[in-house]
PDB file of N, CA and C in Angstrom:
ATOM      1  N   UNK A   1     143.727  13.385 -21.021  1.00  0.00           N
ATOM      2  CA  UNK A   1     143.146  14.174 -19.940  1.00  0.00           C
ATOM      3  C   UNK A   1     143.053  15.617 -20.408  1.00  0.00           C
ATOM      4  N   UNK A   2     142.326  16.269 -19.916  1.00  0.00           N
ATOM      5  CA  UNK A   2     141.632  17.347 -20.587  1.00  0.00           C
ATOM      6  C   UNK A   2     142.203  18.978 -19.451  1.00  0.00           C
ATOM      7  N   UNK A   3     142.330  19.959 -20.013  1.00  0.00           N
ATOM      8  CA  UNK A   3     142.536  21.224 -19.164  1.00  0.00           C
ATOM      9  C   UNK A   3     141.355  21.417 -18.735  1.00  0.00           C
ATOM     10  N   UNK A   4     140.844  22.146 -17.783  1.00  0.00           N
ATOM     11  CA  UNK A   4     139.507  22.293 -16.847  1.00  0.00           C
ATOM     12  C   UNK A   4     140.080  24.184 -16.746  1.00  0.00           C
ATOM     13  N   UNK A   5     138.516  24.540 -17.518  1.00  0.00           N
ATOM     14  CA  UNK A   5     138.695  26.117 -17.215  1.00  0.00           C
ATOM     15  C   UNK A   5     137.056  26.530 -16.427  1.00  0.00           C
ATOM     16  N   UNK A   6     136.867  27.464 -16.035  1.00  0.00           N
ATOM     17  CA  UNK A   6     135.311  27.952 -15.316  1.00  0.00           C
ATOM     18  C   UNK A   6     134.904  29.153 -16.445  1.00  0.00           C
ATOM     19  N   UNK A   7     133.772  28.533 -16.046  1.00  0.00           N
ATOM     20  CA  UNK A   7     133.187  29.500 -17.577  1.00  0.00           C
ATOM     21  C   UNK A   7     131.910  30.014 -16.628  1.00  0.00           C
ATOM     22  N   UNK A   8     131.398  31.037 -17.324  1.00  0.00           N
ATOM     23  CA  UNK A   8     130.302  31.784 -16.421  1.00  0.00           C
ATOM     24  C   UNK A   8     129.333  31.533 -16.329  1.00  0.00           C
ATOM     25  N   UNK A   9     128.194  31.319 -15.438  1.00  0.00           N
ATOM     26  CA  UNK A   9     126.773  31.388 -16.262  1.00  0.00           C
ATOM     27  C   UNK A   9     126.196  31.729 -16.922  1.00  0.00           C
ATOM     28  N   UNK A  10     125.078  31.549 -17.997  1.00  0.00           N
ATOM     29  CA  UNK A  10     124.372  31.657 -19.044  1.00  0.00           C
ATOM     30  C   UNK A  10     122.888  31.996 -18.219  1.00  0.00           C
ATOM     31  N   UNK A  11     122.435  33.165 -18.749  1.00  0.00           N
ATOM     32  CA  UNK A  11     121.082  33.498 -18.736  1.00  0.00           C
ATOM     33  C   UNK A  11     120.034  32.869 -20.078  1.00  0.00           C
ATOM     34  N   UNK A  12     119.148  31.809 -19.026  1.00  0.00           N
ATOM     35  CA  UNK A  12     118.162  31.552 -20.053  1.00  0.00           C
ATOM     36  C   UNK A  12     117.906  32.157 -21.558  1.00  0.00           C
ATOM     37  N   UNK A  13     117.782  33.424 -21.262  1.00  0.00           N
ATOM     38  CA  UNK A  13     117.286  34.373 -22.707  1.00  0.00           C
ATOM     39  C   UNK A  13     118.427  35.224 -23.128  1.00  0.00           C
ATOM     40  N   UNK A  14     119.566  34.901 -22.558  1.00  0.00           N
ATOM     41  CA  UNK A  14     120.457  35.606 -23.741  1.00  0.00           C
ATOM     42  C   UNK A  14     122.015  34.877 -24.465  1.00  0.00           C
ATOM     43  N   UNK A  15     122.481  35.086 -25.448  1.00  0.00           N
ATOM     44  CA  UNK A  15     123.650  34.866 -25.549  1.00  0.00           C
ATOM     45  C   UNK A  15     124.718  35.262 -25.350  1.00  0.00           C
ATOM     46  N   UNK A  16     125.837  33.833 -25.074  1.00  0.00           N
ATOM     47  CA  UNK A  16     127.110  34.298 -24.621  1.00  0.00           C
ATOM     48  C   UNK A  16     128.215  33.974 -25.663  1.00  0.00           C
ATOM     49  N   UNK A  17     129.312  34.392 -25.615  1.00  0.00           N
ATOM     50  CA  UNK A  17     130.391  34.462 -26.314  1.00  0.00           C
ATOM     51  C   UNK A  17     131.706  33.932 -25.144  1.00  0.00           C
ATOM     52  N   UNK A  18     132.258  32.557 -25.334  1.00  0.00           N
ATOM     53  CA  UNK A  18     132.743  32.159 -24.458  1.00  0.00           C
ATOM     54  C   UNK A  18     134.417  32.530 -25.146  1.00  0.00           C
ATOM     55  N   UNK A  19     135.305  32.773 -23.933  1.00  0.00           N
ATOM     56  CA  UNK A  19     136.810  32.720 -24.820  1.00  0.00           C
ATOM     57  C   UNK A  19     137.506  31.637 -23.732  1.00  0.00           C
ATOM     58  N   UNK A  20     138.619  31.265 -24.101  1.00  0.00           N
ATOM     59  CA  UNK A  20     139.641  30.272 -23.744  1.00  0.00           C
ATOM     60  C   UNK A  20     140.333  29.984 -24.376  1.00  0.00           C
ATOM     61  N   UNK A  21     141.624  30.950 -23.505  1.00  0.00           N
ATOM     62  CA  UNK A  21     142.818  30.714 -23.811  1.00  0.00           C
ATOM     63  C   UNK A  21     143.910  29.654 -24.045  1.00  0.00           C
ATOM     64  N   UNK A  22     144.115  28.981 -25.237  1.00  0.00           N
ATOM     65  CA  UNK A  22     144.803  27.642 -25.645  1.00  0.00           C
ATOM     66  C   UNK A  22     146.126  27.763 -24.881  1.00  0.00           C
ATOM     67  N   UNK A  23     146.711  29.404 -25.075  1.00  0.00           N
ATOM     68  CA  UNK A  23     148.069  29.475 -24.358  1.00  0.00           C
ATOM     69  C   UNK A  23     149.279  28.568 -23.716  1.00  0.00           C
ATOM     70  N   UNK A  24     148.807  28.121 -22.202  1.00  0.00           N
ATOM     71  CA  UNK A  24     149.650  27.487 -21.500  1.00  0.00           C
ATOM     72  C   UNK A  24     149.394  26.088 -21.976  1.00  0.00           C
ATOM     73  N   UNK A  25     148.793  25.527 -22.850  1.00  0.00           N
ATOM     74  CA  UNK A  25     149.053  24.159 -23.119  1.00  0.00           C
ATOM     75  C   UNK A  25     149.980  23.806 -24.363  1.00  0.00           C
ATOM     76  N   UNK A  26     150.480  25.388 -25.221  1.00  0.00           N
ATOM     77  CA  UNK A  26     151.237  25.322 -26.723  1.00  0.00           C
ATOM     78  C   UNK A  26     152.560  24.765 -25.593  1.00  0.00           C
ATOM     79  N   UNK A  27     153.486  24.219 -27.353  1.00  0.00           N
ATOM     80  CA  UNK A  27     154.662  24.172 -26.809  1.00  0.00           C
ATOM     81  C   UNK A  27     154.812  25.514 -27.574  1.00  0.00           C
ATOM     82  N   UNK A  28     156.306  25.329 -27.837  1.00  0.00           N
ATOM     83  CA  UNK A  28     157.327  26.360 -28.447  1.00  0.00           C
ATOM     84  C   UNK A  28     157.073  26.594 -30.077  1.00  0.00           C
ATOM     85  N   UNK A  29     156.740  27.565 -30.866  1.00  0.00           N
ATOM     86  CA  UNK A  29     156.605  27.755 -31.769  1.00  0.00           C
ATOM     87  C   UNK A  29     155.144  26.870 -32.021  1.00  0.00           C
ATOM     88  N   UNK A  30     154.362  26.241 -31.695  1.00  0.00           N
ATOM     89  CA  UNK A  30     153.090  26.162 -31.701  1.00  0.00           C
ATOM     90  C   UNK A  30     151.901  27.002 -31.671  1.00  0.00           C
ATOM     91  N   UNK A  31     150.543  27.309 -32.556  1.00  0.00           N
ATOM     92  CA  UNK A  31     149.868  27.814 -32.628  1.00  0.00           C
ATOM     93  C   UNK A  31     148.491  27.183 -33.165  1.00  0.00           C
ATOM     94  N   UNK A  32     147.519  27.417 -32.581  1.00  0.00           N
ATOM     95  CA  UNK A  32     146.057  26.972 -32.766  1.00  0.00           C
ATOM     96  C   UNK A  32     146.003  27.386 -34.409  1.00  0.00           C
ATOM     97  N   UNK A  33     145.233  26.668 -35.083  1.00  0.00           N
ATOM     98  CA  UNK A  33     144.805  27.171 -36.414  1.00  0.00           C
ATOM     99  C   UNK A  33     143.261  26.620 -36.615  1.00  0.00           C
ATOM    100  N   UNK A  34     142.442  25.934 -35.744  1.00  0.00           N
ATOM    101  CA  UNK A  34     141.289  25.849 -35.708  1.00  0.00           C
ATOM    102  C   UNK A  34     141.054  24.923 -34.451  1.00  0.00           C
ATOM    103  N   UNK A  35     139.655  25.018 -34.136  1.00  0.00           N
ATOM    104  CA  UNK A  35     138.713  24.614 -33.035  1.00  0.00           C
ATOM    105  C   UNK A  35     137.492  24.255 -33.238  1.00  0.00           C
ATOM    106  N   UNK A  36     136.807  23.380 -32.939  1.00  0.00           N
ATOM    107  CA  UNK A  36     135.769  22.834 -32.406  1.00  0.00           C
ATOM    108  C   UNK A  36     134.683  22.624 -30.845  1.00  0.00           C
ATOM    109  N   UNK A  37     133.969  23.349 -31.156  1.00  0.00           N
ATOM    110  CA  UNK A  37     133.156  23.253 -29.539  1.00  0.00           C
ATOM    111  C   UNK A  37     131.889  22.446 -29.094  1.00  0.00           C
ATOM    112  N   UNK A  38     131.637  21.743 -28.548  1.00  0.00           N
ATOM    113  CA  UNK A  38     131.016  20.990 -28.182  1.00  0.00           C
ATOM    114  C   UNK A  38     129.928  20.837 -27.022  1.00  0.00           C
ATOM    115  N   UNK A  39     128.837  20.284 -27.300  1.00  0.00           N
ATOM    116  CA  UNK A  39     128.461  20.679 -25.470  1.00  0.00           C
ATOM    117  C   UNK A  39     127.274  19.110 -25.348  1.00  0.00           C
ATOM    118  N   UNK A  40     127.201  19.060 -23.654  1.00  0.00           N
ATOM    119  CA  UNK A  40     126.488  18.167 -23.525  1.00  0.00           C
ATOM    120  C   UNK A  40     125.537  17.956 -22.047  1.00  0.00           C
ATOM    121  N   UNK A  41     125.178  17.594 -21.952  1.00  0.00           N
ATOM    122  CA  UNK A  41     124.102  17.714 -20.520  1.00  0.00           C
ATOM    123  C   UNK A  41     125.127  16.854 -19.920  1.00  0.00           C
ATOM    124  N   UNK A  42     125.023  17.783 -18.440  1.00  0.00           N
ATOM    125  CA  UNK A  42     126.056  16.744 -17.457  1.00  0.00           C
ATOM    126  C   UNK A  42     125.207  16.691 -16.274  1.00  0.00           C
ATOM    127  N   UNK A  43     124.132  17.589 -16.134  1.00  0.00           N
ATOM    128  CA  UNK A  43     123.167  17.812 -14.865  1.00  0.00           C
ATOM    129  C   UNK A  43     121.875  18.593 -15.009  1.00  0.00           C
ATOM    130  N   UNK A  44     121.153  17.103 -14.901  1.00  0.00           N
ATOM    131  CA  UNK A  44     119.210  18.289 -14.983  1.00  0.00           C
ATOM    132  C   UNK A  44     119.087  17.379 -16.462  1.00  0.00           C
ATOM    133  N   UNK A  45     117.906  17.774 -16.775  1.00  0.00           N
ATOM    134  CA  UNK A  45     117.718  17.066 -18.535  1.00  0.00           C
ATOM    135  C   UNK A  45     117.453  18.226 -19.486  1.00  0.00           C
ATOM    136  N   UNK A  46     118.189  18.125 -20.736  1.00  0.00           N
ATOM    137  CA  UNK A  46     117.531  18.314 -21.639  1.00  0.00           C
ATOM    138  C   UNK A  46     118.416  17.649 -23.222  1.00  0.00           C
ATOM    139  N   UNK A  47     117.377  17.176 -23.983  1.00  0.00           N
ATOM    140  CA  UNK A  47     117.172  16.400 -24.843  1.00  0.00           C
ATOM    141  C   UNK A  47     118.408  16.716 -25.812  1.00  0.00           C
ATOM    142  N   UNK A  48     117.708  17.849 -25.822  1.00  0.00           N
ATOM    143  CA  UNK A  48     119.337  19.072 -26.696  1.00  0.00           C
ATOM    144  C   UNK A  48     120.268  20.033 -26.591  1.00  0.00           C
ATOM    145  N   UNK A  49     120.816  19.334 -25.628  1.00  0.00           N
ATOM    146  CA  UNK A  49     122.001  19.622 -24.488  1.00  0.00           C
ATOM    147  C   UNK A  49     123.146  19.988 -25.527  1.00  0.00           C
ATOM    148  N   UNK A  50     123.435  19.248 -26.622  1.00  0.00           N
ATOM    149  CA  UNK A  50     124.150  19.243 -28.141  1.00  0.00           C
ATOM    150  C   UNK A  50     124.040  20.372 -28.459  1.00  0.00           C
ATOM    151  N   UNK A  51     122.980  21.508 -28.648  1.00  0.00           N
ATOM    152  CA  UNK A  51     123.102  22.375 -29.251  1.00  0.00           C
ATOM    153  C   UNK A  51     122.976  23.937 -28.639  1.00  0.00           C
ATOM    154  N   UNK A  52     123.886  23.871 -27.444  1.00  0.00           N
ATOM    155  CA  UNK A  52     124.090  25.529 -27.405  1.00  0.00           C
ATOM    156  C   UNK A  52     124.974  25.650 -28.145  1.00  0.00           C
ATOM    157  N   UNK A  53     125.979  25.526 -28.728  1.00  0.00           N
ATOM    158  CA  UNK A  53     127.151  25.688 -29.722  1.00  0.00           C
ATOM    159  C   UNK A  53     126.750  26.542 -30.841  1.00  0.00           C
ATOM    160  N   UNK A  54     126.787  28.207 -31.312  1.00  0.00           N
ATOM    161  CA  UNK A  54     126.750  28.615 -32.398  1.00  0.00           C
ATOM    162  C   UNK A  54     127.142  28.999 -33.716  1.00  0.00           C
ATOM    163  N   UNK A  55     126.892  28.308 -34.597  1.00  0.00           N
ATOM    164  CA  UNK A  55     127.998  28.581 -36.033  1.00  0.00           C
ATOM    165  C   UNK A  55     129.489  27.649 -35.420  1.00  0.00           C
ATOM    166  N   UNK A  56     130.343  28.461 -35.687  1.00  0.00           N
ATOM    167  CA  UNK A  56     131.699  27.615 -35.678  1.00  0.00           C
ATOM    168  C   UNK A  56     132.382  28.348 -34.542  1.00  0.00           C
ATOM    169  N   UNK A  57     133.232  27.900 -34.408  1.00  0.00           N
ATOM    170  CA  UNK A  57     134.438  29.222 -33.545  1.00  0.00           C
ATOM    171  C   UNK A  57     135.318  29.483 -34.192  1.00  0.00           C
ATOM    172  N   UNK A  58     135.821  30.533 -33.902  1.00  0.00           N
ATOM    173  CA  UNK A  58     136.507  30.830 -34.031  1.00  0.00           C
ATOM    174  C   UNK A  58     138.022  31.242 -33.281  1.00  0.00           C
ATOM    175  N   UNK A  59     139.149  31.494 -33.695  1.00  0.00           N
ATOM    176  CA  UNK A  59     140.672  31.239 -33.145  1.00  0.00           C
ATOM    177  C   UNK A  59     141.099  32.680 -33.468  1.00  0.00           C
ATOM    178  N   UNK A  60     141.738  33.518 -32.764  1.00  0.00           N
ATOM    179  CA  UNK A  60     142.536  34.605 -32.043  1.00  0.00           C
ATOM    180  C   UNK A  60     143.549  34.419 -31.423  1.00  0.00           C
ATOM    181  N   UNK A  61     144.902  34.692 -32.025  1.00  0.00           N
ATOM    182  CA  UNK A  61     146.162  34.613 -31.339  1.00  0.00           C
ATOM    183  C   UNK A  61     145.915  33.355 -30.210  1.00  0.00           C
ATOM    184  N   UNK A  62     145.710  32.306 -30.603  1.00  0.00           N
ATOM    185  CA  UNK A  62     145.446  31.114 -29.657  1.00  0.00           C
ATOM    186  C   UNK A  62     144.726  31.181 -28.270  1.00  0.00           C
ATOM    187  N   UNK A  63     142.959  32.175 -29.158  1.00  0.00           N
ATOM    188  CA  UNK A  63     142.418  32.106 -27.714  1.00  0.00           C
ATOM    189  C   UNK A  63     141.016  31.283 -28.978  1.00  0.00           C
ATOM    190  N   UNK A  64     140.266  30.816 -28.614  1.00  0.00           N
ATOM    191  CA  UNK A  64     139.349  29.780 -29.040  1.00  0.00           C
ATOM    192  C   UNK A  64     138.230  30.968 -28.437  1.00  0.00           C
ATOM    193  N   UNK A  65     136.933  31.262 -29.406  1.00  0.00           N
ATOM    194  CA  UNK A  65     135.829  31.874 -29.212  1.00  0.00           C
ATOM    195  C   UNK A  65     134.697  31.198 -29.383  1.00  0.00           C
ATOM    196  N   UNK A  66     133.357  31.199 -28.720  1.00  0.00           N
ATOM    197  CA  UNK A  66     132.575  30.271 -29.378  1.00  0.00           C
ATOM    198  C   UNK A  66     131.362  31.124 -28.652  1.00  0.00           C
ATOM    199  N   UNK A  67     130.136  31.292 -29.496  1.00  0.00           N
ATOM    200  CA  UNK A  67     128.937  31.608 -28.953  1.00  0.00           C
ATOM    201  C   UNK A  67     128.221  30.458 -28.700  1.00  0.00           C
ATOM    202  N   UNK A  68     127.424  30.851 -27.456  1.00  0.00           N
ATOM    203  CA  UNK A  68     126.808  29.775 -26.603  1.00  0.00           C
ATOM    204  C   UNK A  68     125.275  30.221 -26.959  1.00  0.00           C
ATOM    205  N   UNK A  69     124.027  29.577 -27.205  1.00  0.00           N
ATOM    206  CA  UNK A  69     121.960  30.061 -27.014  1.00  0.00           C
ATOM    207  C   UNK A  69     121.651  29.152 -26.967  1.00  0.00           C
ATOM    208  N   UNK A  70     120.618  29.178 -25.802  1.00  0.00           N
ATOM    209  CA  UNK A  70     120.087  28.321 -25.544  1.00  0.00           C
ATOM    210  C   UNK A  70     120.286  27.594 -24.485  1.00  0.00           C
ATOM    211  N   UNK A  71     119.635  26.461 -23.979  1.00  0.00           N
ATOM    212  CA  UNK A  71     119.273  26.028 -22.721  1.00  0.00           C
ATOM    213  C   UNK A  71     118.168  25.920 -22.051  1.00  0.00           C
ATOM    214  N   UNK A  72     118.687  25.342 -21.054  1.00  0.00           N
ATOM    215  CA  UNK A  72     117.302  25.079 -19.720  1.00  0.00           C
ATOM    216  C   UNK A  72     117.424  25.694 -18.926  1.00  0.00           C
ATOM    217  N   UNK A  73     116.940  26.456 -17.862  1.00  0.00           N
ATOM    218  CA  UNK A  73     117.056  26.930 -16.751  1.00  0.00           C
ATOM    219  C   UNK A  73     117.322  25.472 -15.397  1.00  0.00           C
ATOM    220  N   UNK A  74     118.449  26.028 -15.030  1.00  0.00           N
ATOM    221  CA  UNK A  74     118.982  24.939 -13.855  1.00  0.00           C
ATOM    222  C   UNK A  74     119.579  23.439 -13.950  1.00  0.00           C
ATOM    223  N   UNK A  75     120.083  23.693 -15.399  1.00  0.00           N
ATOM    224  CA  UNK A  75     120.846  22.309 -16.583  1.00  0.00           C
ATOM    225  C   UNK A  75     122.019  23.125 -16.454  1.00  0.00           C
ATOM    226  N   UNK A  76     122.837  22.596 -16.076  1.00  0.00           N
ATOM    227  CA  UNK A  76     124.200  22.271 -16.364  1.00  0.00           C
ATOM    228  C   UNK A  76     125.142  21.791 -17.226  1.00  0.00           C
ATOM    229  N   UNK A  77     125.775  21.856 -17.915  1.00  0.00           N
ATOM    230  CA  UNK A  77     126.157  21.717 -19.502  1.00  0.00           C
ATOM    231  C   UNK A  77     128.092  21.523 -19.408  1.00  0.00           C
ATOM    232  N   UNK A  78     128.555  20.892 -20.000  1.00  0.00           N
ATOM    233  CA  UNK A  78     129.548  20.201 -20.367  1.00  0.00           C
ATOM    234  C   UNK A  78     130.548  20.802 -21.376  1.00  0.00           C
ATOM    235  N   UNK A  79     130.813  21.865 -21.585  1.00  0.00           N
ATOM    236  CA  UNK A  79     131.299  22.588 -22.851  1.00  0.00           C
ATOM    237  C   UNK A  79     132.936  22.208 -23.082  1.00  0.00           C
ATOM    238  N   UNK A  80     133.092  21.306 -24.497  1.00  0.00           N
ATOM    239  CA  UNK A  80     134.244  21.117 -24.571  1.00  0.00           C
ATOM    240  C   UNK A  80     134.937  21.391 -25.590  1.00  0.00           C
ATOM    241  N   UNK A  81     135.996  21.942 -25.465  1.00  0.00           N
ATOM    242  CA  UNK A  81     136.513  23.020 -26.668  1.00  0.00           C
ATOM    243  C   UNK A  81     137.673  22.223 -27.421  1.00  0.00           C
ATOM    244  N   UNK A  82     138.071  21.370 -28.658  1.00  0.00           N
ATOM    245  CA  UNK A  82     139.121  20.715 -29.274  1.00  0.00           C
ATOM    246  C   UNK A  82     139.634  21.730 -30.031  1.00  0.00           C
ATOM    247  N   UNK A  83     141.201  22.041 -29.620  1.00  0.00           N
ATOM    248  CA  UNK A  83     142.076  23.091 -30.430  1.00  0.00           C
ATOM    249  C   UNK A  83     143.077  22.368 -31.216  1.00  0.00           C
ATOM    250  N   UNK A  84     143.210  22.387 -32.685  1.00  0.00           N
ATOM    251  CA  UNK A  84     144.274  21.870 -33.046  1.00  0.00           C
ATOM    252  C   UNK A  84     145.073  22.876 -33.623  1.00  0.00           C
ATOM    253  N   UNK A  85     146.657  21.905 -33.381  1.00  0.00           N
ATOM    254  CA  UNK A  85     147.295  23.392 -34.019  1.00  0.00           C
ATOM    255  C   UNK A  85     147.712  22.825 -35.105  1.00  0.00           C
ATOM    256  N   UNK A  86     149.098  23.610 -35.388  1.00  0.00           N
ATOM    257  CA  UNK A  86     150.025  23.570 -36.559  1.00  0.00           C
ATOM    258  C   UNK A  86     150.736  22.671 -36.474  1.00  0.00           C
ATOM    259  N   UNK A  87     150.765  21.874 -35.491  1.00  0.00           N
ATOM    260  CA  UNK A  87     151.503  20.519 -35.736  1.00  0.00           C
ATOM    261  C   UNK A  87     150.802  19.579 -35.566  1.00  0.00           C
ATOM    262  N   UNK A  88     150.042  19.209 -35.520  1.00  0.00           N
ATOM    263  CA  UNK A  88     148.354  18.769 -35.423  1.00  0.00           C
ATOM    264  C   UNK A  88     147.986  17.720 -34.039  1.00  0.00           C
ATOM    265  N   UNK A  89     148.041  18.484 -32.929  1.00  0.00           N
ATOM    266  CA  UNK A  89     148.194  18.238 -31.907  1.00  0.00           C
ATOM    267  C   UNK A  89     146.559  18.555 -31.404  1.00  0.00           C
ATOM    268  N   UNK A  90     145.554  17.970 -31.207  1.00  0.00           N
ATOM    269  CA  UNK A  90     144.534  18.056 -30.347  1.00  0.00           C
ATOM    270  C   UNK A  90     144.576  18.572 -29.047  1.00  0.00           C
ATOM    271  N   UNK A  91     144.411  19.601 -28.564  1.00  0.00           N
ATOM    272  CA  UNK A  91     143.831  20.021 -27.226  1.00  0.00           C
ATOM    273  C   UNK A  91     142.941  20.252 -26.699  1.00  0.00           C
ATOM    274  N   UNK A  92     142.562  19.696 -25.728  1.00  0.00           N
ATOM    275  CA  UNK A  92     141.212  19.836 -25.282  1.00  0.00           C
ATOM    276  C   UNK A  92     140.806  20.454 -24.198  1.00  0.00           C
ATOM    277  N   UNK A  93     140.287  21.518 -23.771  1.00  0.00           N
ATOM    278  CA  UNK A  93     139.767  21.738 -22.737  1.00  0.00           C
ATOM    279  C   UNK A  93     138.149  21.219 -22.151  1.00  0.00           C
ATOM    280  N   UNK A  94     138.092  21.637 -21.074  1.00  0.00           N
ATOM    281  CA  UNK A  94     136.540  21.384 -20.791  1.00  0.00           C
ATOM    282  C   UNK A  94     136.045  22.613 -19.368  1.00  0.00           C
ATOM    283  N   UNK A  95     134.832  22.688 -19.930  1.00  0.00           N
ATOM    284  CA  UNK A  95     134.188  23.636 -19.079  1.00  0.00           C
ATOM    285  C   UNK A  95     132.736  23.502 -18.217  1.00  0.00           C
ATOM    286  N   UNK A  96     132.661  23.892 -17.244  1.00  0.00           N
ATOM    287  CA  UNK A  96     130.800  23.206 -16.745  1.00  0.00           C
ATOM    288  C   UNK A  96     130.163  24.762 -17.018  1.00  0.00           C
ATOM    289  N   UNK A  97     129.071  24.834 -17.743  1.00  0.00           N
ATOM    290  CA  UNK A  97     128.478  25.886 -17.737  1.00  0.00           C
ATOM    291  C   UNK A  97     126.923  26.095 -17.409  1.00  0.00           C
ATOM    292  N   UNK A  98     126.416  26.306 -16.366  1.00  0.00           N
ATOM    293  CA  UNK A  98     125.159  26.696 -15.872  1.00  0.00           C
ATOM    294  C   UNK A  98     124.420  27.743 -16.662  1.00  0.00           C
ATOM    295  N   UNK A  99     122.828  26.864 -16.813  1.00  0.00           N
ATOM    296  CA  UNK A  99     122.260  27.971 -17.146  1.00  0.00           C
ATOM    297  C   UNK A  99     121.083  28.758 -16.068  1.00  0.00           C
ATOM    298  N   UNK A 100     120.738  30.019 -16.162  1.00  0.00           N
ATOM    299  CA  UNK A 100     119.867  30.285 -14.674  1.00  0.00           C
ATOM    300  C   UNK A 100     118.862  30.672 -15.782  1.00  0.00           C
ATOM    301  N   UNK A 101     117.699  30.633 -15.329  1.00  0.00           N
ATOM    302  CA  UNK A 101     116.388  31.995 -15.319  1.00  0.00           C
ATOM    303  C   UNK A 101     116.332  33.214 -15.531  1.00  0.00           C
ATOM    304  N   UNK A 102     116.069  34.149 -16.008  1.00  0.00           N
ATOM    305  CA  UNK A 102     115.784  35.445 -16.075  1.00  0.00           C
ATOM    306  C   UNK A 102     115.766  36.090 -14.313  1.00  0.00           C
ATOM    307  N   UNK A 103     114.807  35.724 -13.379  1.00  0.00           N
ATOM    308  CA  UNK A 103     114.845  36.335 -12.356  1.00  0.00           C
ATOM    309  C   UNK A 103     115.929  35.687 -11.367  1.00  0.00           C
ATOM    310  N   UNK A 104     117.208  35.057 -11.497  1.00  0.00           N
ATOM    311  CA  UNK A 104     118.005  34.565 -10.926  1.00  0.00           C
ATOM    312  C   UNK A 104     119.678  34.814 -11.831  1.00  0.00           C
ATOM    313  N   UNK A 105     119.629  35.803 -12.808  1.00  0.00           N
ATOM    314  CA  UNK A 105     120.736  36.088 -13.367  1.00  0.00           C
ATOM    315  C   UNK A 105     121.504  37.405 -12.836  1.00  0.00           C
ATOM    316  N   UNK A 106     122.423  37.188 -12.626  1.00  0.00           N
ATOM    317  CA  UNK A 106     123.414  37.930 -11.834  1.00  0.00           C
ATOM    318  C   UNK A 106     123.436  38.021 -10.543  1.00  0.00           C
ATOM    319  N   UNK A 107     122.864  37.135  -9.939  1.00  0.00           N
ATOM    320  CA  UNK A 107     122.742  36.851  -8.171  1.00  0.00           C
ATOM    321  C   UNK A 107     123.407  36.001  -7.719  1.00  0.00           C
TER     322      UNK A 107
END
């Protein structure tokens, strides 16, 4: 079962830089040493729902970074972040991330 974080909306025409904090799921002396991000259509269509994900992510004192481009306007997207650490423990979060329109961003 997966951690559930809220991630913001995405404007059609620009990119985002998502963070999430691995934190409260380490144990004791545990630390992220890489991540994987993922994404997928969960609502609305589009074909290549797979690829808002940019380059790789990257890991910060066990916060997971990942740039997001691209989308549909009014698709809904699935973003799921696999953190492994130093003891090679998979964590997973998951996120729903909306994308809007140009004349419907920040409203």
């Amino acid at each position: 079962m997966g951690n559930r974080v809220v991630l913001p909306s995405k404007n059609l025409l620009s990119d985002i830089t998502i963070s999430v904090d691995m934190t409260p799921l380490l144990i004791s002396g545990e630390v992220v040493v890489s991540a994987a991000v993922l994404s997928a259509t969960i609502l609305g269509s589009d074909i290549a729902g797979n690829l808002l994900p940019v380059g790789v992510a990257t890991v910060v004192r066990n916060v997971v970074y990942q740039q997001l481009s691209g989308g549909l306007a009014g698709v809904t997207y699935c973003i799921r972040i696999t953190a492994t650490t130093n003891i090679g423990n998979n964590l997973i979060t998951l996120g729903d991330l909306s994308v809007t329109s140009d004349n419907t961003y920040g409203s």
